[in-house]
PDB file of N, CA and C in Angstrom:
ATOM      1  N   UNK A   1      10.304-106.295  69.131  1.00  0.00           N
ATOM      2  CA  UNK A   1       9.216-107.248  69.021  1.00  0.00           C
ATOM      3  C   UNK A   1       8.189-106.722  68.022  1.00  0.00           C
ATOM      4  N   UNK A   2       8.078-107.850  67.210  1.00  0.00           N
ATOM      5  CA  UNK A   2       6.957-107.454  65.802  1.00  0.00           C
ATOM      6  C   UNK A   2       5.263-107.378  66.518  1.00  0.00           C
ATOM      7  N   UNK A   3       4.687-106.396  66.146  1.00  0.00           N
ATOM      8  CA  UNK A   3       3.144-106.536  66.627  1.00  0.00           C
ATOM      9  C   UNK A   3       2.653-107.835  66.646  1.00  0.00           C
ATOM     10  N   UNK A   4       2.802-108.647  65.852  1.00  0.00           N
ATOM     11  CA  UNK A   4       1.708-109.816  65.991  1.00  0.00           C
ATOM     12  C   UNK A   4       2.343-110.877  66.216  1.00  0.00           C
ATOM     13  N   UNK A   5       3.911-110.571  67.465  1.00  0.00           N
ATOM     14  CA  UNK A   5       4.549-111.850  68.210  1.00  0.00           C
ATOM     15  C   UNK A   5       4.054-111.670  69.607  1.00  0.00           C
ATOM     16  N   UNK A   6       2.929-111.069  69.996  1.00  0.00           N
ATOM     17  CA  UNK A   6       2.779-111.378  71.647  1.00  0.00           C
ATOM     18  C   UNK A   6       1.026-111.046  72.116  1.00  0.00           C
ATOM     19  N   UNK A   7       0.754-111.597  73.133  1.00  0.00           N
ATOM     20  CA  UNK A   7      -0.327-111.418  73.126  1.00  0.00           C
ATOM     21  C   UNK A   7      -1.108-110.151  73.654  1.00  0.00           C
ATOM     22  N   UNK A   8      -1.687-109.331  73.525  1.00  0.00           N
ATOM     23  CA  UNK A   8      -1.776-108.460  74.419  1.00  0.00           C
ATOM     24  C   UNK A   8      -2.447-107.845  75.925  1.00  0.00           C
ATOM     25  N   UNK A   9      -2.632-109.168  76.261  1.00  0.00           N
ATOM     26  CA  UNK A   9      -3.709-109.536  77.357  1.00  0.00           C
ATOM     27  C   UNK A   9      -3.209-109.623  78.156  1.00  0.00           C
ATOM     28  N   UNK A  10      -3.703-109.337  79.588  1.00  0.00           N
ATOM     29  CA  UNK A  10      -3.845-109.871  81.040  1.00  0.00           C
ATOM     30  C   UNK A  10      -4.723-111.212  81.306  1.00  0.00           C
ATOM     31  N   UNK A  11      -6.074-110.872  80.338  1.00  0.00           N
ATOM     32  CA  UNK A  11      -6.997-112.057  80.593  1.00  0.00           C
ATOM     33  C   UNK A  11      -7.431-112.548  79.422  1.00  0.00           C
ATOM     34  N   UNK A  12      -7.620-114.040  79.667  1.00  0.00           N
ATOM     35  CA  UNK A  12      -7.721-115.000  78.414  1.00  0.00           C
ATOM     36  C   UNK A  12      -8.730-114.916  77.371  1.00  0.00           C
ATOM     37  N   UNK A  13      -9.905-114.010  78.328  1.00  0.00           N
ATOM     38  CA  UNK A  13     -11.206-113.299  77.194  1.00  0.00           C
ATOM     39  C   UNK A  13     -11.763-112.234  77.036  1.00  0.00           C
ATOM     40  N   UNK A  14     -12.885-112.096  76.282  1.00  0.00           N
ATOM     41  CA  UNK A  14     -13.223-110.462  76.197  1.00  0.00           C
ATOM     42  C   UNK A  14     -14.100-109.802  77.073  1.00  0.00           C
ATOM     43  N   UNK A  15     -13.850-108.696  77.954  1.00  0.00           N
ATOM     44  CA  UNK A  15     -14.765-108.638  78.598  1.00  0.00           C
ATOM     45  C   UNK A  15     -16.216-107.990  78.426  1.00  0.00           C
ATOM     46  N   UNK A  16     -16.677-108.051  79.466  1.00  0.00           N
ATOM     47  CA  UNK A  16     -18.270-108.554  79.686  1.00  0.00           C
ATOM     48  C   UNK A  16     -18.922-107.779  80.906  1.00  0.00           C
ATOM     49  N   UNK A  17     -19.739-107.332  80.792  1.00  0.00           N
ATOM     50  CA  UNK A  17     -20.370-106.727  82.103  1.00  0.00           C
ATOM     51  C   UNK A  17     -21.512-107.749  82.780  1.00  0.00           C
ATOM     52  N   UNK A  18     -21.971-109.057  82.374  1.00  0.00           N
ATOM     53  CA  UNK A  18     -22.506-109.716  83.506  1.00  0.00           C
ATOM     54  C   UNK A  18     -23.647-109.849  82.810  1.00  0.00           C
ATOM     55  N   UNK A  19     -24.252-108.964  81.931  1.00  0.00           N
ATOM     56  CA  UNK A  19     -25.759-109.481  81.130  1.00  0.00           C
ATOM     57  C   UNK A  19     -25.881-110.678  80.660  1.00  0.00           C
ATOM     58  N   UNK A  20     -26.740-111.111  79.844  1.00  0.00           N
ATOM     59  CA  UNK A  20     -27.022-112.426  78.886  1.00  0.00           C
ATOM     60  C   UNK A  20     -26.366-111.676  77.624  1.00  0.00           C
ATOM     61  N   UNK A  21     -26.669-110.338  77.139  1.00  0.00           N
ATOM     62  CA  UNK A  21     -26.282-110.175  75.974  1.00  0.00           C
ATOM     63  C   UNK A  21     -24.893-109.682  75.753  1.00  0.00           C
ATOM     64  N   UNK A  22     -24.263-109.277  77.173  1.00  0.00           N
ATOM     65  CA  UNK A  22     -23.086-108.675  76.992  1.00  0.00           C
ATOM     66  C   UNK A  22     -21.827-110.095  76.999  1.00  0.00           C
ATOM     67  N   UNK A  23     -22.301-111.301  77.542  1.00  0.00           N
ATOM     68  CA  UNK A  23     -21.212-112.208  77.592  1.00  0.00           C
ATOM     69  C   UNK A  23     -21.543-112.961  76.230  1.00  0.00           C
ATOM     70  N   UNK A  24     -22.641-113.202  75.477  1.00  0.00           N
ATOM     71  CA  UNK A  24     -22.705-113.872  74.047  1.00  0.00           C
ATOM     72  C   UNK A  24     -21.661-112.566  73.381  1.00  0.00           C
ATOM     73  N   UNK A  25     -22.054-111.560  73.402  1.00  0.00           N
ATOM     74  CA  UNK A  25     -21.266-110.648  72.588  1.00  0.00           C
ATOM     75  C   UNK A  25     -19.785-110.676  72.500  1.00  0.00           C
ATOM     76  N   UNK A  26     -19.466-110.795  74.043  1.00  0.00           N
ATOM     77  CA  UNK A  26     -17.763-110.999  74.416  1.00  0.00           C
ATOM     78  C   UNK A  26     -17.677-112.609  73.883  1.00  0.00           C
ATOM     79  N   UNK A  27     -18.393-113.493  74.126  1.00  0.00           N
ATOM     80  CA  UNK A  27     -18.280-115.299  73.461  1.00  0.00           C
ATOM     81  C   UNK A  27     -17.634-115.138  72.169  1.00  0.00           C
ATOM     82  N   UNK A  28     -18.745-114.184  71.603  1.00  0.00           N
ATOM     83  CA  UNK A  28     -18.471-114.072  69.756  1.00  0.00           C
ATOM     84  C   UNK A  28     -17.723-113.657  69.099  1.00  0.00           C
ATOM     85  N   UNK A  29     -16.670-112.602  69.808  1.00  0.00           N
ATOM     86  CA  UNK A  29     -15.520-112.516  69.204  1.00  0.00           C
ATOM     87  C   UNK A  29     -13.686-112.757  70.072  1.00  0.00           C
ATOM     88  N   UNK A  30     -14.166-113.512  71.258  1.00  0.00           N
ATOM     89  CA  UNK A  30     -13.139-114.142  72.121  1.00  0.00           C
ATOM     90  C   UNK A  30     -11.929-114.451  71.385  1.00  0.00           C
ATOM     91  N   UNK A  31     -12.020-115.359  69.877  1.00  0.00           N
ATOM     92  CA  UNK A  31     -11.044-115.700  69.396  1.00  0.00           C
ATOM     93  C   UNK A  31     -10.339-114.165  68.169  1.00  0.00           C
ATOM     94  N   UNK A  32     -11.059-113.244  68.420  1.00  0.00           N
ATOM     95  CA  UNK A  32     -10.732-111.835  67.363  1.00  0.00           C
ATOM     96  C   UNK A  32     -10.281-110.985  68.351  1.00  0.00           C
ATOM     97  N   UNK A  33     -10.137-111.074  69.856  1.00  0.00           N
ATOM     98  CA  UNK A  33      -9.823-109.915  70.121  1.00  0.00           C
ATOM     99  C   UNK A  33      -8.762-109.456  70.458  1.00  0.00           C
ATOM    100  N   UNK A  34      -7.631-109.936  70.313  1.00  0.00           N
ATOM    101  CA  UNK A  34      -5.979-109.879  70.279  1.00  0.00           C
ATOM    102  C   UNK A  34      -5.980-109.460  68.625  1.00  0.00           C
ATOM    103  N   UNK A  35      -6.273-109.946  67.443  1.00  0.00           N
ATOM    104  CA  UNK A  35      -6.015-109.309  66.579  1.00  0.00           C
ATOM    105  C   UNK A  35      -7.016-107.964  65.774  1.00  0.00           C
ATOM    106  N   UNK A  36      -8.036-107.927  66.618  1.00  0.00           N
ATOM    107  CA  UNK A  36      -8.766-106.477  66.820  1.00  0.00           C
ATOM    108  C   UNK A  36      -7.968-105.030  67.458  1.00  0.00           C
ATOM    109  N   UNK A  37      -7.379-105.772  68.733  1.00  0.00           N
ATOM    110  CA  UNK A  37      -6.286-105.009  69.411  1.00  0.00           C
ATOM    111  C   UNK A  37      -5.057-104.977  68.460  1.00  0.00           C
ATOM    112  N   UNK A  38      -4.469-105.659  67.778  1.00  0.00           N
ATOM    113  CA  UNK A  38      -3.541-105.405  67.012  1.00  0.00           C
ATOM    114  C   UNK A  38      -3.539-104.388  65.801  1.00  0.00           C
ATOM    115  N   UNK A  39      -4.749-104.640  65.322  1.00  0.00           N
ATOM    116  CA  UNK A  39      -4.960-103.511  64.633  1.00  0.00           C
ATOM    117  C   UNK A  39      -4.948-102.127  65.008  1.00  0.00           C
ATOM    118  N   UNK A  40      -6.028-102.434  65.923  1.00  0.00           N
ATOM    119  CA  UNK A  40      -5.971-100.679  66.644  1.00  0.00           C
ATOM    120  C   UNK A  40      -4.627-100.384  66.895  1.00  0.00           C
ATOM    121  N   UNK A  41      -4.187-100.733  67.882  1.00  0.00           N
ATOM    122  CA  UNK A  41      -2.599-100.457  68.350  1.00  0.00           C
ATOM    123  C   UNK A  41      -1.972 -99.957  66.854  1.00  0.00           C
ATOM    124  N   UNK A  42      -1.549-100.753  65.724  1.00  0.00           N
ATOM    125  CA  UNK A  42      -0.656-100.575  64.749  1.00  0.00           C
ATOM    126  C   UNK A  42      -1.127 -99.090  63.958  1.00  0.00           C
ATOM    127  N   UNK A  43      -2.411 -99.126  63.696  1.00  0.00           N
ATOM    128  CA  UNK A  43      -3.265 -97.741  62.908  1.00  0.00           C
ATOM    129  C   UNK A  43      -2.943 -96.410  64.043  1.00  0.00           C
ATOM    130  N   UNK A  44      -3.062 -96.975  65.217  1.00  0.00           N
ATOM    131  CA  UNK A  44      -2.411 -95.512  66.342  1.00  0.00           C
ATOM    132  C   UNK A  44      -0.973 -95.380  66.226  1.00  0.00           C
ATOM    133  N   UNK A  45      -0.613 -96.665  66.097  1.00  0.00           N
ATOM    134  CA  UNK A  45       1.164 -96.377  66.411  1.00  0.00           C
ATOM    135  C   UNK A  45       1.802 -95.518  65.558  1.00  0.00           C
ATOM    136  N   UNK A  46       1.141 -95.913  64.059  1.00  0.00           N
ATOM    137  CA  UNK A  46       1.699 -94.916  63.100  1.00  0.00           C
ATOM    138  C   UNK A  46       0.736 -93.757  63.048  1.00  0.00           C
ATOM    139  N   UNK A  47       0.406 -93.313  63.589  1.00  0.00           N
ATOM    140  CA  UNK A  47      -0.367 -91.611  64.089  1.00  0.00           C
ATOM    141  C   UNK A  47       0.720 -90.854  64.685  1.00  0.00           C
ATOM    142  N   UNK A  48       1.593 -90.173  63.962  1.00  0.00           N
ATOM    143  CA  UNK A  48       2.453 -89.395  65.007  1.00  0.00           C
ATOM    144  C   UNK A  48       1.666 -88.191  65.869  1.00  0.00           C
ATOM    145  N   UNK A  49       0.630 -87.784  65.132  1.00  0.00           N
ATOM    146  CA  UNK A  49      -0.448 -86.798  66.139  1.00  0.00           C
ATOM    147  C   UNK A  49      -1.246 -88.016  66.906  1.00  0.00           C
ATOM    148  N   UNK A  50      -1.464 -88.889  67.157  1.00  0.00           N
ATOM    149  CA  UNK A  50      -2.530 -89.831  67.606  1.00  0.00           C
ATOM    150  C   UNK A  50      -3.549 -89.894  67.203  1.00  0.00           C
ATOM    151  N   UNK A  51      -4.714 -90.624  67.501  1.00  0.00           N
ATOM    152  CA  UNK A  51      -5.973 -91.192  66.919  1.00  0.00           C
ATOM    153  C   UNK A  51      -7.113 -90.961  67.800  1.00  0.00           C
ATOM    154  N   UNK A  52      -8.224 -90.080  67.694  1.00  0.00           N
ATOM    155  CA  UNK A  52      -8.928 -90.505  68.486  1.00  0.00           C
ATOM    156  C   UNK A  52      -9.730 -91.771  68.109  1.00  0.00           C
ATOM    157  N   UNK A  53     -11.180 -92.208  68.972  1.00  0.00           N
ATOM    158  CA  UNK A  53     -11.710 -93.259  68.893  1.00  0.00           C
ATOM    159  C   UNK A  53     -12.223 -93.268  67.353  1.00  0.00           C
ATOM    160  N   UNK A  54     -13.183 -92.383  67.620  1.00  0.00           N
ATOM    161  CA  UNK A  54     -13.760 -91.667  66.056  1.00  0.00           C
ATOM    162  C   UNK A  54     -12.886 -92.042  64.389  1.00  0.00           C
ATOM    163  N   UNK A  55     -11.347 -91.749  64.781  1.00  0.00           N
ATOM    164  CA  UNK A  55     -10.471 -91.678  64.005  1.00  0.00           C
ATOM    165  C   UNK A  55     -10.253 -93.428  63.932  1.00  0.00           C
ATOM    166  N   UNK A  56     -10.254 -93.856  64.501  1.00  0.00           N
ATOM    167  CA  UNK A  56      -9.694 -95.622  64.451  1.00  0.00           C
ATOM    168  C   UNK A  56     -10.537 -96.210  63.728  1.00  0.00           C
ATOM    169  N   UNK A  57     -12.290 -95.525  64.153  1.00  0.00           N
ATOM    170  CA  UNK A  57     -12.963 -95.999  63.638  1.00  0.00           C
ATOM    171  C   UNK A  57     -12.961 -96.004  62.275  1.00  0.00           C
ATOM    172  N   UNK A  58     -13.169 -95.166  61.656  1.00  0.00           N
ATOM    173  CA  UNK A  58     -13.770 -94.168  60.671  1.00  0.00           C
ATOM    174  C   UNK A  58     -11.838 -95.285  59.687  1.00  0.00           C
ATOM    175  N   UNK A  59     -10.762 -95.397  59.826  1.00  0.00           N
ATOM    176  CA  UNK A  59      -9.297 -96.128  59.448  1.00  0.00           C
ATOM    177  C   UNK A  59      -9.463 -97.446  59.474  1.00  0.00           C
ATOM    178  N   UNK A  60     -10.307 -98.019  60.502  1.00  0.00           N
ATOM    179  CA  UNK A  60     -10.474 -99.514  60.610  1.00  0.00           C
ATOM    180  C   UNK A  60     -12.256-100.300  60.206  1.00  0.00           C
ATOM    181  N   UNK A  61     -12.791 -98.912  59.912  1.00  0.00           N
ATOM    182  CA  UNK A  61     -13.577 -99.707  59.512  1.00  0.00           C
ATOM    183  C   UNK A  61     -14.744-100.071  60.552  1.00  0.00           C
ATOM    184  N   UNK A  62     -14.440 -99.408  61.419  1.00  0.00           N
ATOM    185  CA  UNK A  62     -15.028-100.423  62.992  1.00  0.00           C
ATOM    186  C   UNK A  62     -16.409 -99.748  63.317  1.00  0.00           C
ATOM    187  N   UNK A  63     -16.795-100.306  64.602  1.00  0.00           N
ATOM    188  CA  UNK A  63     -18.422 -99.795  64.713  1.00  0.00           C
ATOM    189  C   UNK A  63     -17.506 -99.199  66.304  1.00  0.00           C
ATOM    190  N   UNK A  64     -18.382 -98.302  66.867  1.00  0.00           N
ATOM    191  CA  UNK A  64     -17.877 -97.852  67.901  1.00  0.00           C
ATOM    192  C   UNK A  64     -17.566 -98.654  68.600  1.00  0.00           C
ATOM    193  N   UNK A  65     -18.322 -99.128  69.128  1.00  0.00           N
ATOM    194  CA  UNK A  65     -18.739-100.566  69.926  1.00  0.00           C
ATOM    195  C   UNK A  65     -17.409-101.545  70.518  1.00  0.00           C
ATOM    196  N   UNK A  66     -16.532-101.416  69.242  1.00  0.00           N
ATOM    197  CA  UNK A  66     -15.523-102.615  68.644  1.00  0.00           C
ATOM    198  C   UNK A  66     -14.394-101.979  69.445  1.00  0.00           C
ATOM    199  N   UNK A  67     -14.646-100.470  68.012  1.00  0.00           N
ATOM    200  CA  UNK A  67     -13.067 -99.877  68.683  1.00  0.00           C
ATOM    201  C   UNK A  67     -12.830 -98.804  69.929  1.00  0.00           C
ATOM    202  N   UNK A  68     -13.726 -98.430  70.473  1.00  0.00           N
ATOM    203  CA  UNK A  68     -13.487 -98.269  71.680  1.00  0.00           C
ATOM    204  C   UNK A  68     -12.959 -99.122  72.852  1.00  0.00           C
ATOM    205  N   UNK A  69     -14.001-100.619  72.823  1.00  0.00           N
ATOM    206  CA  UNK A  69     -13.574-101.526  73.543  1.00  0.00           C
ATOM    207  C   UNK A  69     -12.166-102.065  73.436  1.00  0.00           C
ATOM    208  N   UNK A  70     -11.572-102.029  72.576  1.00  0.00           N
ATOM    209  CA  UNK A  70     -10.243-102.388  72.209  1.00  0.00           C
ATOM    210  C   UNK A  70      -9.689-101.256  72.830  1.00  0.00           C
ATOM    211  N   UNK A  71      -9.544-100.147  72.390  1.00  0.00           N
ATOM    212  CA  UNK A  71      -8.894 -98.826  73.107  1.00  0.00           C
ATOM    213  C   UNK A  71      -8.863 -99.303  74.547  1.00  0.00           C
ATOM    214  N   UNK A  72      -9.708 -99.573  75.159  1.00  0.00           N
ATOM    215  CA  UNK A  72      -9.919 -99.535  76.580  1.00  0.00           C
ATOM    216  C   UNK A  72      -9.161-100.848  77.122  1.00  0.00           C
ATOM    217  N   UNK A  73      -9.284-101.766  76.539  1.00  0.00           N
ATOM    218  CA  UNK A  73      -8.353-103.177  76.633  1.00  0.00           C
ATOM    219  C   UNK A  73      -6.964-102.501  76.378  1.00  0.00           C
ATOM    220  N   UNK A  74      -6.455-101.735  75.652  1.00  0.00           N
ATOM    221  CA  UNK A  74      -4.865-101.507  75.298  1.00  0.00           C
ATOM    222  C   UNK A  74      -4.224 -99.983  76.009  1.00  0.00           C
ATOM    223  N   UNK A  75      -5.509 -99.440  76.767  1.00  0.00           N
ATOM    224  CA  UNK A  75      -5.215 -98.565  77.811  1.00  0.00           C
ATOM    225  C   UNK A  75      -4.838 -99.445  79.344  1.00  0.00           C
ATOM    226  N   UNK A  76      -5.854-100.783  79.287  1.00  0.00           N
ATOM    227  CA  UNK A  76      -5.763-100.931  80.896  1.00  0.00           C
ATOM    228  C   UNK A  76      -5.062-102.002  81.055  1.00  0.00           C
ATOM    229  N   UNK A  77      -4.168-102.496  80.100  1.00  0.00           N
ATOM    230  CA  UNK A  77      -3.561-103.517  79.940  1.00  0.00           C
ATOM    231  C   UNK A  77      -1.814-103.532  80.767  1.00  0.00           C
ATOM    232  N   UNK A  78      -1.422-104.431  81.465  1.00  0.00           N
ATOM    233  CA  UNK A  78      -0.563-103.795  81.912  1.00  0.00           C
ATOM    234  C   UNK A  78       0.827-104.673  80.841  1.00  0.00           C
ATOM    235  N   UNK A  79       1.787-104.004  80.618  1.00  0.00           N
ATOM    236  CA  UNK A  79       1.821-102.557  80.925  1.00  0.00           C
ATOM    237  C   UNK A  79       0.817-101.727  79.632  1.00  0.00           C
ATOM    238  N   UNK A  80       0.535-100.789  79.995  1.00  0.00           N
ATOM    239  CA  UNK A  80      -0.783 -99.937  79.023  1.00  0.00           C
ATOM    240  C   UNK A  80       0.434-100.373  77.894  1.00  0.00           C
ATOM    241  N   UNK A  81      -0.336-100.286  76.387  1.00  0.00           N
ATOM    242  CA  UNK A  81       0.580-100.210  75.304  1.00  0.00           C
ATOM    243  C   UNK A  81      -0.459 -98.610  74.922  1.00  0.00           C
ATOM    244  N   UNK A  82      -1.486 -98.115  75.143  1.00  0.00           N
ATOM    245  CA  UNK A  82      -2.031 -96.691  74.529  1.00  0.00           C
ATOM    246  C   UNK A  82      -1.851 -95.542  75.676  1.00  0.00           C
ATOM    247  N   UNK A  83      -1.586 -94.335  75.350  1.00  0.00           N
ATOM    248  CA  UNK A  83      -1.711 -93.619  76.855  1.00  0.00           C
ATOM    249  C   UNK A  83      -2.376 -92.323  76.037  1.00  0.00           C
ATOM    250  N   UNK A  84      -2.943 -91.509  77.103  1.00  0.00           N
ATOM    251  CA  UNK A  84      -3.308 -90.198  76.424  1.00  0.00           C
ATOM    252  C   UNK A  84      -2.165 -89.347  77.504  1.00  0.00           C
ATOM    253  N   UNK A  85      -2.263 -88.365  76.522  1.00  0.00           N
ATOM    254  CA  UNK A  85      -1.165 -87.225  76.699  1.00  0.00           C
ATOM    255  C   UNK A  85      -1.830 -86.032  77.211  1.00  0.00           C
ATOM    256  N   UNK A  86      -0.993 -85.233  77.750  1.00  0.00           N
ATOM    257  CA  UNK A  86      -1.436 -84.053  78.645  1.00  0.00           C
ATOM    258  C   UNK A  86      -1.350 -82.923  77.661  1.00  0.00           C
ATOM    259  N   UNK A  87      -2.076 -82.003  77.687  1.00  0.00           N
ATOM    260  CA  UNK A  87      -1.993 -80.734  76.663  1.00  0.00           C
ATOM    261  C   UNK A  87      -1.337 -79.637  77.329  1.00  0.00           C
ATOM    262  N   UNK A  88      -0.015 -79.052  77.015  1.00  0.00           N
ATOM    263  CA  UNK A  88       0.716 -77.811  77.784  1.00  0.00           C
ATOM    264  C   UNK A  88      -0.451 -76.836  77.996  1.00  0.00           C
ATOM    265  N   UNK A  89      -1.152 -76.625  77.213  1.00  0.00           N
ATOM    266  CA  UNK A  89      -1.716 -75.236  76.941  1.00  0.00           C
ATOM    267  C   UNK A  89      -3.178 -75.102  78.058  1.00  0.00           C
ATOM    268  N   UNK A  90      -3.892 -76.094  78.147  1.00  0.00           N
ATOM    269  CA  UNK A  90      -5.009 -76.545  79.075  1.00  0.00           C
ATOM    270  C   UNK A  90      -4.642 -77.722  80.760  1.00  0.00           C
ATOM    271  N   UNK A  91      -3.451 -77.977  80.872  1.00  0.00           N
ATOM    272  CA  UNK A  91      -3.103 -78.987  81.780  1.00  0.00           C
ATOM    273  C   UNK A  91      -4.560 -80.321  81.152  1.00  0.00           C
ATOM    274  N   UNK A  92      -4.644 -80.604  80.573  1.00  0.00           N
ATOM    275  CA  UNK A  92      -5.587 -81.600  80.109  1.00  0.00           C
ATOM    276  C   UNK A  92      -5.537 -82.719  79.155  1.00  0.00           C
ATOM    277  N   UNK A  93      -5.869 -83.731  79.445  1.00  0.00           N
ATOM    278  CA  UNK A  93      -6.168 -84.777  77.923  1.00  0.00           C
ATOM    279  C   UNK A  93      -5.996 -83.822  76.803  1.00  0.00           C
ATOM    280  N   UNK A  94      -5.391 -84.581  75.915  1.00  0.00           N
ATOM    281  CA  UNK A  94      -5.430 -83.769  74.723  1.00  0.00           C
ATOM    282  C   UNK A  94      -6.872 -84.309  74.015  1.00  0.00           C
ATOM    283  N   UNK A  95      -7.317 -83.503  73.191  1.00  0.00           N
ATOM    284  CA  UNK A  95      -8.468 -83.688  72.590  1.00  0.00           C
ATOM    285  C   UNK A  95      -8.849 -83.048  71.410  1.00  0.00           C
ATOM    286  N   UNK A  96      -9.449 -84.214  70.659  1.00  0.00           N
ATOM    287  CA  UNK A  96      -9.388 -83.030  69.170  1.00  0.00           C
ATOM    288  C   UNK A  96     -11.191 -82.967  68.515  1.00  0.00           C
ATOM    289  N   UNK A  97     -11.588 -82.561  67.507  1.00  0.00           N
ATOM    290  CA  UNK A  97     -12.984 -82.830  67.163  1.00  0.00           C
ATOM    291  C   UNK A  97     -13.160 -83.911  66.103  1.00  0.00           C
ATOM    292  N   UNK A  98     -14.379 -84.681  66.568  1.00  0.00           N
ATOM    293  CA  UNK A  98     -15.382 -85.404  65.588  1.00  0.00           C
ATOM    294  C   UNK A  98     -15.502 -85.234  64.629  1.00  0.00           C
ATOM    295  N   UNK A  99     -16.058 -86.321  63.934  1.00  0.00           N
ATOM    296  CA  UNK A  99     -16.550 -86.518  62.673  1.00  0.00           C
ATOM    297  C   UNK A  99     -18.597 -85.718  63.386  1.00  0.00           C
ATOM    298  N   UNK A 100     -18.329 -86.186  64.447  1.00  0.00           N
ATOM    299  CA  UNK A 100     -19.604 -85.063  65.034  1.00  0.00           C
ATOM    300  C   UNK A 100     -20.024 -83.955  65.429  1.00  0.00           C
ATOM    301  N   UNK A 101     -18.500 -83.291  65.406  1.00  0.00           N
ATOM    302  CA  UNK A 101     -18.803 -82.245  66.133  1.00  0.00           C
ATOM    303  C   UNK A 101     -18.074 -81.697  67.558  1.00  0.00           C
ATOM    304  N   UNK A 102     -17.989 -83.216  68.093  1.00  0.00           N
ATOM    305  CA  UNK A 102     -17.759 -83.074  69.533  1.00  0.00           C
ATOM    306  C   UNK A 102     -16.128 -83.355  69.625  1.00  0.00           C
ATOM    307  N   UNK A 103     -15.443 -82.866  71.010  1.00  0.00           N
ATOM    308  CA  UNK A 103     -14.405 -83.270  70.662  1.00  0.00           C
ATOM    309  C   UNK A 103     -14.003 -84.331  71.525  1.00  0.00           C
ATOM    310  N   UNK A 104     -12.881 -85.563  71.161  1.00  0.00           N
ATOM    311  CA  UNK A 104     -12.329 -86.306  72.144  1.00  0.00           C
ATOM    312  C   UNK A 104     -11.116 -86.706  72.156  1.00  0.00           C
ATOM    313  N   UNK A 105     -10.642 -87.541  73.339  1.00  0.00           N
ATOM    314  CA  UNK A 105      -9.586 -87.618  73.766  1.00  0.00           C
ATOM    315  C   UNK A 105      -8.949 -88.517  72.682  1.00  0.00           C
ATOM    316  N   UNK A 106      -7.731 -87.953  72.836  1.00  0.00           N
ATOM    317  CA  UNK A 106      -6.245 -88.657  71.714  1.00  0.00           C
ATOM    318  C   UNK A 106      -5.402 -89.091  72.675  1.00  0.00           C
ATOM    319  N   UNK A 107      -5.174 -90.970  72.149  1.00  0.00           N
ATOM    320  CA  UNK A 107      -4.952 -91.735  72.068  1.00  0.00           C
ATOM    321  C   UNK A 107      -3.456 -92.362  70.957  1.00  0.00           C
ATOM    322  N   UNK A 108      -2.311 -92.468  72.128  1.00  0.00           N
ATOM    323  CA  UNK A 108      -0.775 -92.530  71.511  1.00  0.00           C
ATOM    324  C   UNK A 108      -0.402 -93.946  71.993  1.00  0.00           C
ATOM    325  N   UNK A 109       0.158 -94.844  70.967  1.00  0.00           N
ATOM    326  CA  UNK A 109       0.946 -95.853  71.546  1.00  0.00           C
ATOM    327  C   UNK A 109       2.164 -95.440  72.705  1.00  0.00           C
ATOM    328  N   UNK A 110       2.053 -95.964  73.225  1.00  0.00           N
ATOM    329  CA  UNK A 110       3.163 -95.998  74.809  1.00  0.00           C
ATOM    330  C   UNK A 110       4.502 -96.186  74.227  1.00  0.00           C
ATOM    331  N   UNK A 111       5.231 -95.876  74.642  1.00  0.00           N
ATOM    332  CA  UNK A 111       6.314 -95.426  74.290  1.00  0.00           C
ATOM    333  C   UNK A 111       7.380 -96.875  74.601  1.00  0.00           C
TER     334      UNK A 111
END
């Protein structure tokens, strides 16, 4: 199956935590966020080391905001299409460093 033959959702919109400003925000890009997720997904898939958030961003162009929320839609999606991986060496998320400094978790298309 080609990336942009299926949808990648459980639910029909974007979510929202319940504010005034958080459901205009999810309103405004309702019809972008299957091919927001498509992107992300495709820019990770071909990561044979994976992507962190930072990294998607910084490839897609995105504001955190965007591509995190997508990450988190294509982690909790069933079935997940992103998973993070365990590190032999720490029993832990794997994790790498920022464009800040800090380090975070890496992010692999599902197998």
């Amino acid at each position: 199956m080609q990336d942009d033959q299926f949808s990648l959702f459980n639910y029909p919109t974007a979510p929202h935590n319940g504010t005034d400003t958080s459901r205009e925000a999810a309103a405004s890009i309702v019809d972008q966020v299957n091919g927001l997720c498509r992107d992300v997904l495709c820019v990770i898939r071909r990561a044979q080391n994976g992507l962190t958030c930072d990294e998607v961003e910084e490839l897609l162009g995105m504001k955190h905001q965007t591509a995190s929320a997508r990450i988190r839609d294509l982690t909790s999606c069933q079935p997940a299409l992103l998973e993070q991986r365990i590190d032999s060496k720490t029993g832990k998320h794997m994790r790498r460093l920022t464009r800040s400094g800090r380090t975070a978790r890496v992010y692999f298309a599902s197998p």
